[in-house]
C-alpha atoms as a PDB file:
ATOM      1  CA  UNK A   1     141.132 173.791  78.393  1.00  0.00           C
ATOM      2  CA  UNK A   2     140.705 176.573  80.879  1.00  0.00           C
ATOM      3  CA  UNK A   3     138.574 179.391  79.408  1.00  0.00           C
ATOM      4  CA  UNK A   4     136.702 177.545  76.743  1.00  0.00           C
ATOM      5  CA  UNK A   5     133.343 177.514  77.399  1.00  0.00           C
ATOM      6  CA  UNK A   6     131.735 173.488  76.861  1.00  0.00           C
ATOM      7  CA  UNK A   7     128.802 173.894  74.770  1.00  0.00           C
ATOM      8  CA  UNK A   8     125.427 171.724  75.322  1.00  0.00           C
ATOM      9  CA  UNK A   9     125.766 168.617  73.500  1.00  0.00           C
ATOM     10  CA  UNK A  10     122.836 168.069  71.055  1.00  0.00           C
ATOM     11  CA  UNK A  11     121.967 164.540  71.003  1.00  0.00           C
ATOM     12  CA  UNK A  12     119.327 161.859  68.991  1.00  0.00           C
ATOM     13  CA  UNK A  13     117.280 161.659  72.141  1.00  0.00           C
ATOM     14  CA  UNK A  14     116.899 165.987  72.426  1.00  0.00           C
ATOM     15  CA  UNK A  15     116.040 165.980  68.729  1.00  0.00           C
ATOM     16  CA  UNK A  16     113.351 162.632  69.004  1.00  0.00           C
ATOM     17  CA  UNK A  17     111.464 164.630  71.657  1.00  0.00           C
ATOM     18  CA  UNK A  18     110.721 167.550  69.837  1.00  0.00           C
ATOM     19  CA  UNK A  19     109.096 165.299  66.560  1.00  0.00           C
ATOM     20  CA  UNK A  20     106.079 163.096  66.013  1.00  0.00           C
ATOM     21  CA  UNK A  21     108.229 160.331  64.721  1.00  0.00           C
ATOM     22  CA  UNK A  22     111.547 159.724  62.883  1.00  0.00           C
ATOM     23  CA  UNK A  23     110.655 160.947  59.589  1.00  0.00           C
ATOM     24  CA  UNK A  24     109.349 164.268  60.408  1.00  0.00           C
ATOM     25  CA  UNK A  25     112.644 164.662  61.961  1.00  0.00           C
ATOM     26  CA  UNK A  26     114.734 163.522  59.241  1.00  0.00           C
ATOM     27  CA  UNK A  27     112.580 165.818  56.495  1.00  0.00           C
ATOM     28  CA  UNK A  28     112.961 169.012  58.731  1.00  0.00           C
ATOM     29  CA  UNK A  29     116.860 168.426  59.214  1.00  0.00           C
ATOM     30  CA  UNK A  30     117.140 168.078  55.503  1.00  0.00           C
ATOM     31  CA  UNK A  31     115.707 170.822  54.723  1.00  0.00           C
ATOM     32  CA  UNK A  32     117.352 172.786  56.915  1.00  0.00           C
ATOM     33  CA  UNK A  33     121.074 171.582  55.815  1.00  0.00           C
ATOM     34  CA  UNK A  34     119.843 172.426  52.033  1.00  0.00           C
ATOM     35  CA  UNK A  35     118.824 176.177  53.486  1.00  0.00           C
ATOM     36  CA  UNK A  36     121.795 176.501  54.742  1.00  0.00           C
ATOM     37  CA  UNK A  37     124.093 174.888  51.881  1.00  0.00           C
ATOM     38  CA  UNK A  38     122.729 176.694  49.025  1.00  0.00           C
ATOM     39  CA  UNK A  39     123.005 180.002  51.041  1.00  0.00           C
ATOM     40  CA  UNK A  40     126.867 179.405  49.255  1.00  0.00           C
ATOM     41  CA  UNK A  41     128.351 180.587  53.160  1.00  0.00           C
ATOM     42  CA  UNK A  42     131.088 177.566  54.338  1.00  0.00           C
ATOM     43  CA  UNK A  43     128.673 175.540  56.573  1.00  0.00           C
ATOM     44  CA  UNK A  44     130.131 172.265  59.383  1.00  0.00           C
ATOM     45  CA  UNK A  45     127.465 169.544  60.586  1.00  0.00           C
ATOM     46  CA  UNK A  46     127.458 171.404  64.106  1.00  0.00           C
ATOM     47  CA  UNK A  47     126.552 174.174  62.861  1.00  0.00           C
ATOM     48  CA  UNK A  48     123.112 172.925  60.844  1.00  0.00           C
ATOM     49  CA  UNK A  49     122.648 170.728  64.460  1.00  0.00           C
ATOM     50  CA  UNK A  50     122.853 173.825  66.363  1.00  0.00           C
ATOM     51  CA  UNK A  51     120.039 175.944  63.788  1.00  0.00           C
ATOM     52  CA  UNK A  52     118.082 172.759  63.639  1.00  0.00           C
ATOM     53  CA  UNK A  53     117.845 172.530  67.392  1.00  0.00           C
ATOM     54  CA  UNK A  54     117.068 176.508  67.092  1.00  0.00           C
ATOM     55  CA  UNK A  55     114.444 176.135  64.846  1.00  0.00           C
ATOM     56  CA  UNK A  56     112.889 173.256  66.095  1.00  0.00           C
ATOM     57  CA  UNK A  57     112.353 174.792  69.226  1.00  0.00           C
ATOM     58  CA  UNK A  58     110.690 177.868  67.697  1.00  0.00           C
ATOM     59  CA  UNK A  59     108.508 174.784  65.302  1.00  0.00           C
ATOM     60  CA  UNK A  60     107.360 173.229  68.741  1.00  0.00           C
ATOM     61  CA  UNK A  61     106.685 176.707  70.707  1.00  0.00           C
ATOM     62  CA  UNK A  62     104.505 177.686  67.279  1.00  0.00           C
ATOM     63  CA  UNK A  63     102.124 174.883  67.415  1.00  0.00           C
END
């Protein structure tokens, strides 16, 4: 395990704090997983975790 670098868990409770309630959070992660599906490029869950914790950082700085 020596030279792999641990990346920052995303968790429920980072993604809560950044959204009004529940179901803004669960409409913006959708549509973010269908951006990135239909883009046709081979996709895993952490990755659309990792750009929705991106872009819900630039949604919260915006406002």
């Amino acid at each position: 395990m020596i030279g792999i670098m641990a990346k920052e868990l995303v968790t429920t409770e980072k993604f809560r704090k950044k959204f009004k309630n529940n179901f803004d959070l669960c409409n913006f992660s959708i549509n973010i997983g269908r951006i990135m599906i239909m883009s046709g490029e081979p996709t895993t869950l952490g990755q659309i975790l990792h750009e929705i914790d991106i872009r819900s950082d630039e949604l919260h700085t915006e406002k």
